[in-house]
PDB file of N, CA and C in Angstrom:
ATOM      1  N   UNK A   1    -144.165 -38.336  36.732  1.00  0.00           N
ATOM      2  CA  UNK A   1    -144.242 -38.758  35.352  1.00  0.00           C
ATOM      3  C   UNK A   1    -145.108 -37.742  34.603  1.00  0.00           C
ATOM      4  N   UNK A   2    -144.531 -37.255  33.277  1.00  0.00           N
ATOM      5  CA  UNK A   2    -145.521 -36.196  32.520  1.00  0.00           C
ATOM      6  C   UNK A   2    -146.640 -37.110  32.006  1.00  0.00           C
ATOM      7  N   UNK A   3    -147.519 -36.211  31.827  1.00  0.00           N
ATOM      8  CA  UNK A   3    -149.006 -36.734  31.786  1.00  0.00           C
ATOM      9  C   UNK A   3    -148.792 -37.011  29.811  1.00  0.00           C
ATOM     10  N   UNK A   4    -147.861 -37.015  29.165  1.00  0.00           N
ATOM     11  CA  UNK A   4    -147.751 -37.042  28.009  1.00  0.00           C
ATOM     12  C   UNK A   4    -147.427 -38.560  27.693  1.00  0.00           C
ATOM     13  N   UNK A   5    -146.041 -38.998  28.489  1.00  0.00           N
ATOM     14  CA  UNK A   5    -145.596 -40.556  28.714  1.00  0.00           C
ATOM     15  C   UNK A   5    -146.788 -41.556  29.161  1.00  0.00           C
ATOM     16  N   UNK A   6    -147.773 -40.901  30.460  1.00  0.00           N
ATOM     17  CA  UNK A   6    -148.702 -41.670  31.027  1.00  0.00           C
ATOM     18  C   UNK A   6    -149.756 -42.077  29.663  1.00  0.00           C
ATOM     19  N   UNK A   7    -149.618 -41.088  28.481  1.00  0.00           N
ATOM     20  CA  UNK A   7    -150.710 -41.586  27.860  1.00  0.00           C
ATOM     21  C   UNK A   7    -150.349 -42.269  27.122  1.00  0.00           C
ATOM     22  N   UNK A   8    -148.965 -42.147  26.538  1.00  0.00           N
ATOM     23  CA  UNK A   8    -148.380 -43.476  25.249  1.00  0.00           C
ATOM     24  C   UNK A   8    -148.459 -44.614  26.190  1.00  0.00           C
ATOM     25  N   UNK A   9    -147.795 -44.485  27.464  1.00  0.00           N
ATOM     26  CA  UNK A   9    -148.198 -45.902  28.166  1.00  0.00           C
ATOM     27  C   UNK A   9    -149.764 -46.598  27.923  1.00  0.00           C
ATOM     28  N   UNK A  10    -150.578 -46.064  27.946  1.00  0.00           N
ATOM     29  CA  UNK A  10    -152.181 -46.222  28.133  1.00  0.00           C
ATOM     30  C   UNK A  10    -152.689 -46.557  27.033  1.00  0.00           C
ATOM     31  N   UNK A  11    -151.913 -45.654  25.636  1.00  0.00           N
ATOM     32  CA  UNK A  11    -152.617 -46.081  24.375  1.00  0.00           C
ATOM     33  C   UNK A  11    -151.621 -47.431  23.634  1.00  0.00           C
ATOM     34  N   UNK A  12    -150.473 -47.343  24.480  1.00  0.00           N
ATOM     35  CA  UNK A  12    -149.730 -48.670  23.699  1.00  0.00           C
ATOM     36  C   UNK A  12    -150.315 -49.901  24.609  1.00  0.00           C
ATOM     37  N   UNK A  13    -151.438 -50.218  25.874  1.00  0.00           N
ATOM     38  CA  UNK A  13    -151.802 -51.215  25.960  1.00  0.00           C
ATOM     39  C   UNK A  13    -153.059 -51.284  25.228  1.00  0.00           C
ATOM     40  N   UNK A  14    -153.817 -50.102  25.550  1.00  0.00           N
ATOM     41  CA  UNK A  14    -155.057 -50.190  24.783  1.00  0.00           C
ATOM     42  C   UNK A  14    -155.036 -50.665  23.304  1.00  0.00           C
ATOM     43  N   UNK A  15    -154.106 -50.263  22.439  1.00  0.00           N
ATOM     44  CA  UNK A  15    -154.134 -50.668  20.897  1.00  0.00           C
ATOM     45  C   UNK A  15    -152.949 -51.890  20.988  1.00  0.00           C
ATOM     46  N   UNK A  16    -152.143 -51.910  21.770  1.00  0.00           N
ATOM     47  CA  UNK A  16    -150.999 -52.860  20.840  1.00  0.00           C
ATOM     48  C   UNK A  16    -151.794 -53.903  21.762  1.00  0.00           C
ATOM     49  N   UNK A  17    -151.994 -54.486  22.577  1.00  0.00           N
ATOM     50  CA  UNK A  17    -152.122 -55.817  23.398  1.00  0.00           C
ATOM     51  C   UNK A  17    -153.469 -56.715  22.241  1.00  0.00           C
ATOM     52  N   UNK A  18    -154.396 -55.695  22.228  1.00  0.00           N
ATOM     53  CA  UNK A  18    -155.111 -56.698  21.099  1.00  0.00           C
ATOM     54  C   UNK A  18    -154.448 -57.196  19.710  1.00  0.00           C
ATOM     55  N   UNK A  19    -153.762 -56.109  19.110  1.00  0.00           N
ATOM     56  CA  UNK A  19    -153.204 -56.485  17.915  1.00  0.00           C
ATOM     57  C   UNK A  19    -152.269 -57.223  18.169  1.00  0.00           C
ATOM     58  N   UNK A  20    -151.685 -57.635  19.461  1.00  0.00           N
ATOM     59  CA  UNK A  20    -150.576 -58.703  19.564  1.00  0.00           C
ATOM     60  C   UNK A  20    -151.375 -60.007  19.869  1.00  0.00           C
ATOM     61  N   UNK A  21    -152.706 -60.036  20.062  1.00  0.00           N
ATOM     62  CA  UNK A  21    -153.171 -61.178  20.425  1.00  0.00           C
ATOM     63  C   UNK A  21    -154.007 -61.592  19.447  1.00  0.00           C
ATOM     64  N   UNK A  22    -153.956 -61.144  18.272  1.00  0.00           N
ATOM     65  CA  UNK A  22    -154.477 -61.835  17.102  1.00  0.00           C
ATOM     66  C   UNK A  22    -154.002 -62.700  16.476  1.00  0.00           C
ATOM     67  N   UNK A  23    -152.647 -62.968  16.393  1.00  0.00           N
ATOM     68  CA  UNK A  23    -152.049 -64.117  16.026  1.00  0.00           C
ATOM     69  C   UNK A  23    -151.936 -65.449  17.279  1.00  0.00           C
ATOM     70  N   UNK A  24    -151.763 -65.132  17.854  1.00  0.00           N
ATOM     71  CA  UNK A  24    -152.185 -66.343  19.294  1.00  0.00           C
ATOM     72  C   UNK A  24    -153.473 -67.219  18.806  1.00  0.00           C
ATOM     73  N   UNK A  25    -154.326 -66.020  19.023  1.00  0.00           N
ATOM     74  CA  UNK A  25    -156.095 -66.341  18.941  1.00  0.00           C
ATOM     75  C   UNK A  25    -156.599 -67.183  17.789  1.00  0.00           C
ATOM     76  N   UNK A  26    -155.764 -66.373  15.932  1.00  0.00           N
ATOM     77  CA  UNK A  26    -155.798 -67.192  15.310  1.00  0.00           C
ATOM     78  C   UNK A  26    -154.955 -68.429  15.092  1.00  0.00           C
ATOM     79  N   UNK A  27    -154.057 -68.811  15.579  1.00  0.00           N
ATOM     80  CA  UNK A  27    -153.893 -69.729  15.250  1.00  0.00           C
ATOM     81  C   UNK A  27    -154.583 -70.733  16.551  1.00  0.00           C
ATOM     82  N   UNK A  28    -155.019 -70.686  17.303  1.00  0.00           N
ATOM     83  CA  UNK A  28    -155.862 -71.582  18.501  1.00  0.00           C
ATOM     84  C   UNK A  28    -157.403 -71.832  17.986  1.00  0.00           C
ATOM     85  N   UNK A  29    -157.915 -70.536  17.358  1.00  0.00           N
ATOM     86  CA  UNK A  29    -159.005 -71.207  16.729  1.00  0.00           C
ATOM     87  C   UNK A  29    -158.876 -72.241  15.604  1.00  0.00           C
ATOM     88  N   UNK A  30    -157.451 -71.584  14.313  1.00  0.00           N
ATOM     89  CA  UNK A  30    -157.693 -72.519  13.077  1.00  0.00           C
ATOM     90  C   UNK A  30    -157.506 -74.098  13.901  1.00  0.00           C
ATOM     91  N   UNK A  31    -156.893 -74.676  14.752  1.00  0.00           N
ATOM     92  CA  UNK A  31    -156.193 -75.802  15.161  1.00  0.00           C
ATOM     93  C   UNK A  31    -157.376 -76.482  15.986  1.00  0.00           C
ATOM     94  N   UNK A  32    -158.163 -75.258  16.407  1.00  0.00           N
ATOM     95  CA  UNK A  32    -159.123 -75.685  17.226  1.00  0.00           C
ATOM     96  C   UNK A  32    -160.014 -76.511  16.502  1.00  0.00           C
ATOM     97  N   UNK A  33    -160.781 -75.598  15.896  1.00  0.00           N
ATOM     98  CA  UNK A  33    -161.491 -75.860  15.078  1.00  0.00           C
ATOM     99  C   UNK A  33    -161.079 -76.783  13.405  1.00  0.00           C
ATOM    100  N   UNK A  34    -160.617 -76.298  13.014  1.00  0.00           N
ATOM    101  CA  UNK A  34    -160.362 -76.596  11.459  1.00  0.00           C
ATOM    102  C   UNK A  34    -159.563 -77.897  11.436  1.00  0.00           C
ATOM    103  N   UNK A  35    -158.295 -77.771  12.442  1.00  0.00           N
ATOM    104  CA  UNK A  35    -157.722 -79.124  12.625  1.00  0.00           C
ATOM    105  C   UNK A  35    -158.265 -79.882  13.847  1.00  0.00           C
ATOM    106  N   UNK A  36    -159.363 -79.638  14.458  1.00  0.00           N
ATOM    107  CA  UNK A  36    -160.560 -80.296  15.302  1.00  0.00           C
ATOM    108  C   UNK A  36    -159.781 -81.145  16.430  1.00  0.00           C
ATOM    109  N   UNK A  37    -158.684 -80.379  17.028  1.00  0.00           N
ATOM    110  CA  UNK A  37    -158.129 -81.027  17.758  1.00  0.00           C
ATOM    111  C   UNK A  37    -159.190 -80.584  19.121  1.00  0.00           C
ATOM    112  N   UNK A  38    -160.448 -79.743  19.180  1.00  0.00           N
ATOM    113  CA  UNK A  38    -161.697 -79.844  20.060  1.00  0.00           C
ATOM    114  C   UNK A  38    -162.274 -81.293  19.949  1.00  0.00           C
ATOM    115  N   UNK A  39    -162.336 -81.590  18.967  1.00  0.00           N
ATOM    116  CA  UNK A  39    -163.125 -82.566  18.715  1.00  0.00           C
ATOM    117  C   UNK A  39    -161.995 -84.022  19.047  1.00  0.00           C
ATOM    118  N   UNK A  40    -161.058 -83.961  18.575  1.00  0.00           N
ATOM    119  CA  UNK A  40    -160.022 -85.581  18.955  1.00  0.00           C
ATOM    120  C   UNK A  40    -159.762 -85.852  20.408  1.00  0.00           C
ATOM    121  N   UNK A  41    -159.217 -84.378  20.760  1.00  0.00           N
ATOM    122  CA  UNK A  41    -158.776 -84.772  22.230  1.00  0.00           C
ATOM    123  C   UNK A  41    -159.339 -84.279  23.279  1.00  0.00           C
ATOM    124  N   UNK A  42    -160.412 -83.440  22.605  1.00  0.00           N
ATOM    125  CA  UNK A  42    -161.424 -83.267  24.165  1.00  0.00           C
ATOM    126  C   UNK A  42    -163.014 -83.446  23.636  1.00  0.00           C
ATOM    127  N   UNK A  43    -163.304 -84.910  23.275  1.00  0.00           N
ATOM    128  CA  UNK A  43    -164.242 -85.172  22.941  1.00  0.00           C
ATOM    129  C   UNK A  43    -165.027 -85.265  24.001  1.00  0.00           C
ATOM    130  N   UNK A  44    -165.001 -85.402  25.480  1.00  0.00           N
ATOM    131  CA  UNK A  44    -164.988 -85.548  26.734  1.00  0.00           C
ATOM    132  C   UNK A  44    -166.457 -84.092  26.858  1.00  0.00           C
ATOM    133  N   UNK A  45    -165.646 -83.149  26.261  1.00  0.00           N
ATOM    134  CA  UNK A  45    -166.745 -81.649  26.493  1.00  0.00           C
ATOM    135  C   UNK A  45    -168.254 -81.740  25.843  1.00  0.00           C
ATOM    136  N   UNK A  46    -168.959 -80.955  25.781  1.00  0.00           N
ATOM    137  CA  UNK A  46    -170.058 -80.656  25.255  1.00  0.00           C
ATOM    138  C   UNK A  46    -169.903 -80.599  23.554  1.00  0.00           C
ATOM    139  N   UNK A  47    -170.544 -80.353  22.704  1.00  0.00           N
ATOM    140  CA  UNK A  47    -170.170 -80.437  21.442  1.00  0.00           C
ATOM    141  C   UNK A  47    -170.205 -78.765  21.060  1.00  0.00           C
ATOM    142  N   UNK A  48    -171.242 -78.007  21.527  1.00  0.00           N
ATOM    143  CA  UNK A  48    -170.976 -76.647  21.327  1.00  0.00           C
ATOM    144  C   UNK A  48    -169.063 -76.275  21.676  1.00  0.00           C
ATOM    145  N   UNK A  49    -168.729 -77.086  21.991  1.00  0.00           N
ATOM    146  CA  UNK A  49    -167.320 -76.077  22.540  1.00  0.00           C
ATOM    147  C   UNK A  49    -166.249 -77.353  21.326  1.00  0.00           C
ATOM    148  N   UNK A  50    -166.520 -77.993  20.543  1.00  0.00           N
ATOM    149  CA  UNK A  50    -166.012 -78.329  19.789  1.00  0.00           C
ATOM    150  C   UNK A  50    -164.949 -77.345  18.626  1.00  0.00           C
ATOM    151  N   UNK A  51    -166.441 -76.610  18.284  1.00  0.00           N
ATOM    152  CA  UNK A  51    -165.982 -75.364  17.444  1.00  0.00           C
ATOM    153  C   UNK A  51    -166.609 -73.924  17.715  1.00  0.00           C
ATOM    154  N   UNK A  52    -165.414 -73.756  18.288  1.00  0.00           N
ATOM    155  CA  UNK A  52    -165.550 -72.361  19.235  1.00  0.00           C
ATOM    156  C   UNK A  52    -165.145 -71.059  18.063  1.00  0.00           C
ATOM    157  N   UNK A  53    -166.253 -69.909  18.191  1.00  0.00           N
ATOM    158  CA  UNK A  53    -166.009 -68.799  17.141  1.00  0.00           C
ATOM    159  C   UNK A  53    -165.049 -68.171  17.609  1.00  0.00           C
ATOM    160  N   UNK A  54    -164.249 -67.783  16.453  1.00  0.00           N
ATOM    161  CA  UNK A  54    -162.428 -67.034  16.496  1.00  0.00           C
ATOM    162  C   UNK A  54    -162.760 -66.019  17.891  1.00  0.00           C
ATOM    163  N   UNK A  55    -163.949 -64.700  17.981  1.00  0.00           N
ATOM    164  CA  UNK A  55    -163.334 -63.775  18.726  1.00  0.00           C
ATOM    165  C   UNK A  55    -164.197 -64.197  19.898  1.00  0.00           C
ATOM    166  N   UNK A  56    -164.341 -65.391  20.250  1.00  0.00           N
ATOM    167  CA  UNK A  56    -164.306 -66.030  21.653  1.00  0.00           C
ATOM    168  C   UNK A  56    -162.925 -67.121  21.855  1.00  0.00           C
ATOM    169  N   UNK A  57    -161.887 -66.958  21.427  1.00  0.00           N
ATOM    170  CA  UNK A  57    -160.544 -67.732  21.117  1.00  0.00           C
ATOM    171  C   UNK A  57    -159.947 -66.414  21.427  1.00  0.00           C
ATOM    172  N   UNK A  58    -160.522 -64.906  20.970  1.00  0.00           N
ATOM    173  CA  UNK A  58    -159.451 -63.525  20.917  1.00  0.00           C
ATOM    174  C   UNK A  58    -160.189 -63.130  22.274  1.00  0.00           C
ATOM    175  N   UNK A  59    -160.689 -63.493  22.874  1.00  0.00           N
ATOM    176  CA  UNK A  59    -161.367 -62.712  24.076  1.00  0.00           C
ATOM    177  C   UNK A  59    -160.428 -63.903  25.359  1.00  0.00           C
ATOM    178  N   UNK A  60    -160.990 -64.901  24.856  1.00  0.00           N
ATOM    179  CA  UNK A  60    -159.646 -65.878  26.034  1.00  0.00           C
ATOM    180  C   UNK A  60    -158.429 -65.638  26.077  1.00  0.00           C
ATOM    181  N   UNK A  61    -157.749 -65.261  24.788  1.00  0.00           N
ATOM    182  CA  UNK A  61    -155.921 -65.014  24.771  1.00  0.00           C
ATOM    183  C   UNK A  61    -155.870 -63.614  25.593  1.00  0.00           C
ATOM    184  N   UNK A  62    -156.781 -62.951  25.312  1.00  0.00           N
ATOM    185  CA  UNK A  62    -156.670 -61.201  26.063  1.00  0.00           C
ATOM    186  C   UNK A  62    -157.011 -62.086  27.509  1.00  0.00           C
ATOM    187  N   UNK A  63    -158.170 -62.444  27.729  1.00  0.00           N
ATOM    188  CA  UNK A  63    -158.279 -62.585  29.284  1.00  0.00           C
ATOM    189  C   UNK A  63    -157.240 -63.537  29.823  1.00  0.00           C
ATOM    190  N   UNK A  64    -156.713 -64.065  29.254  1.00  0.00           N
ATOM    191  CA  UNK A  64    -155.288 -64.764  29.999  1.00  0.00           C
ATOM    192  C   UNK A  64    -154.224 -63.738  30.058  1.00  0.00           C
ATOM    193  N   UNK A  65    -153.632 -63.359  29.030  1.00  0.00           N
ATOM    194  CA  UNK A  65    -152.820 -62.364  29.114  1.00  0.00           C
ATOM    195  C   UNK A  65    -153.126 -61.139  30.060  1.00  0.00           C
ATOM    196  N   UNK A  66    -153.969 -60.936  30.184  1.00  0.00           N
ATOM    197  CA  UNK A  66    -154.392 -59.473  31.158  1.00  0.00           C
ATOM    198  C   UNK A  66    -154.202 -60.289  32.494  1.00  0.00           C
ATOM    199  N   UNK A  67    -154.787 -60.951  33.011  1.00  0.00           N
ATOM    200  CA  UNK A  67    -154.695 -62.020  34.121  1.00  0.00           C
ATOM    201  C   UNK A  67    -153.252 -62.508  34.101  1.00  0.00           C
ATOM    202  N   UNK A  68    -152.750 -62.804  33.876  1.00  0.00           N
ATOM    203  CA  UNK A  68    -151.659 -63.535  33.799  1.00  0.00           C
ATOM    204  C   UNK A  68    -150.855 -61.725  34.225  1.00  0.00           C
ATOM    205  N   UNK A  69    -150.585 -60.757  33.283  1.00  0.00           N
ATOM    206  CA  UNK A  69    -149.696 -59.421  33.805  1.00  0.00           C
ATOM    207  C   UNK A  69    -150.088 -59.580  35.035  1.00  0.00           C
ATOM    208  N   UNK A  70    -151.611 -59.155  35.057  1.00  0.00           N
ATOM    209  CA  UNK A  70    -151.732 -58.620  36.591  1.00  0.00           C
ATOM    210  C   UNK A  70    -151.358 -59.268  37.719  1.00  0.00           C
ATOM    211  N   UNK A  71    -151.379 -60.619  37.727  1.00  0.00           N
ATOM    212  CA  UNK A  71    -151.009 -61.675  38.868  1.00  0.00           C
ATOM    213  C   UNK A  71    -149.464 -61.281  39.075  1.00  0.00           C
ATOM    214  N   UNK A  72    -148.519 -61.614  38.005  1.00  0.00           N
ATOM    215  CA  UNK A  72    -147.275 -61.859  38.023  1.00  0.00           C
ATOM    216  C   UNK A  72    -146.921 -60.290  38.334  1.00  0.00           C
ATOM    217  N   UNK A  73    -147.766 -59.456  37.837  1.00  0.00           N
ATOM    218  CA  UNK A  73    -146.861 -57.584  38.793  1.00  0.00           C
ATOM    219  C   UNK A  73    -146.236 -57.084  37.616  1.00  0.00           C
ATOM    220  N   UNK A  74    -146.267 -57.771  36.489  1.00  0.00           N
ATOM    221  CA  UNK A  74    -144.795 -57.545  34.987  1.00  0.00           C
ATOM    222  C   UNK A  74    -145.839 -55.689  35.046  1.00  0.00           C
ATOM    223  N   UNK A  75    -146.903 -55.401  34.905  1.00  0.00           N
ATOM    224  CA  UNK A  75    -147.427 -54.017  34.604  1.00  0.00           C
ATOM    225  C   UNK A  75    -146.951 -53.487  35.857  1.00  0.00           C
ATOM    226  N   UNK A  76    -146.651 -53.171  37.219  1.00  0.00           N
ATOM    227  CA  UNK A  76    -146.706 -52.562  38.144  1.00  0.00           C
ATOM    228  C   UNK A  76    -144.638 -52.361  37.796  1.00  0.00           C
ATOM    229  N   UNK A  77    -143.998 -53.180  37.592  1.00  0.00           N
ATOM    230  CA  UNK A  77    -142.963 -53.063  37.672  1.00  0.00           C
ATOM    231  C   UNK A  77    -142.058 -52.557  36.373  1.00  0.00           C
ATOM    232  N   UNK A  78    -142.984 -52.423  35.415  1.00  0.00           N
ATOM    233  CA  UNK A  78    -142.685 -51.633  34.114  1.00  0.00           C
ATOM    234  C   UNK A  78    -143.186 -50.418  34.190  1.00  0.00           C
ATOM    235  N   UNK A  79    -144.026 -50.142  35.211  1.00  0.00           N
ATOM    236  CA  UNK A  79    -144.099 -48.411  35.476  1.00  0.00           C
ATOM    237  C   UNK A  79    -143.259 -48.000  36.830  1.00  0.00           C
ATOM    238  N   UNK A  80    -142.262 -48.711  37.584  1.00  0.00           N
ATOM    239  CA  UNK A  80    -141.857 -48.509  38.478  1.00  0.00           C
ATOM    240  C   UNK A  80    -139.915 -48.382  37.693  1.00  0.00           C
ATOM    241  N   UNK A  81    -140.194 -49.106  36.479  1.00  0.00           N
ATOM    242  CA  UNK A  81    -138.937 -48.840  35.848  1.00  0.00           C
ATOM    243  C   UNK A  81    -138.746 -47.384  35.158  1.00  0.00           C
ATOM    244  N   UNK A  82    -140.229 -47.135  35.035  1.00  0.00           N
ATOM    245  CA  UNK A  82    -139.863 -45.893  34.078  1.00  0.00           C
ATOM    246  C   UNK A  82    -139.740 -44.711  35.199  1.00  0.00           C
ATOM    247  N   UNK A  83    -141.030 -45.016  36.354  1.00  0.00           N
ATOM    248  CA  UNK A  83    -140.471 -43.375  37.444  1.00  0.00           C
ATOM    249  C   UNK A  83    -138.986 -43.952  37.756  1.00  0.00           C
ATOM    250  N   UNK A  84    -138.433 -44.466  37.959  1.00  0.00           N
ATOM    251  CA  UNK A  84    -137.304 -44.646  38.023  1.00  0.00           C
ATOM    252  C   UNK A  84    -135.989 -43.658  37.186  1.00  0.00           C
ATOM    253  N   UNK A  85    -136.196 -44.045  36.296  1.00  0.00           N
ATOM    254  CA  UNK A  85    -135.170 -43.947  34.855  1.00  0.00           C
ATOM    255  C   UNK A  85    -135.955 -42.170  34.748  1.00  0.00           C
ATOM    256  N   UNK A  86    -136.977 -41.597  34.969  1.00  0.00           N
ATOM    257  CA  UNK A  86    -137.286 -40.387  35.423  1.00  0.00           C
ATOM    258  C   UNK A  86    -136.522 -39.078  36.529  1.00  0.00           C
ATOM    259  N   UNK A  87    -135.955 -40.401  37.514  1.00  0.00           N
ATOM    260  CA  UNK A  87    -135.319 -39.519  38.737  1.00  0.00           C
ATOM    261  C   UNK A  87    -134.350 -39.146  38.830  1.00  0.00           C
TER     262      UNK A  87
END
């Protein structure tokens, strides 16, 4: 693989994966918080986690999503498509 492809690969997770997880994040905080569905249906928790700040809502959607690729292999087998389609 040219070391040119390896880097659009590298900079399209580095920049696009957050900017795709800003709409996730916000809408889990507004619902979280604003429509206090923390507060109705998991009144059960602590009250600090009632209303949780947005980029601790954008740090959970990334750490699921990163966790979630890596478990399932979807990153190992999208670079095994491209040396592929290379040969």
């Amino acid at each position: 693989m040219e070391k040119s492809s390896c880097l659009v690969i590298v900079l399209i997770v580095i920049f696009g994966v957050p900017i795709l997880a800003l709409l996730p994040a916000l809408c889990l905080w507004f619902s979280w918080t604003y429509m206090q569905i923390g507060t109705t249906y998991f009144s059960f928790l602590p009250v600090q986690f009632h209303s949780v700040p947005f980029w601790d809502c954008f740090l959970l959607i990334m750490a699921f999503g990163t966790i979630g690729n890596v478990v399932s292999g979807s990153y190992g087998r999208a670079l095994q498509s491209v040396n592929k389609k290379e040969k």
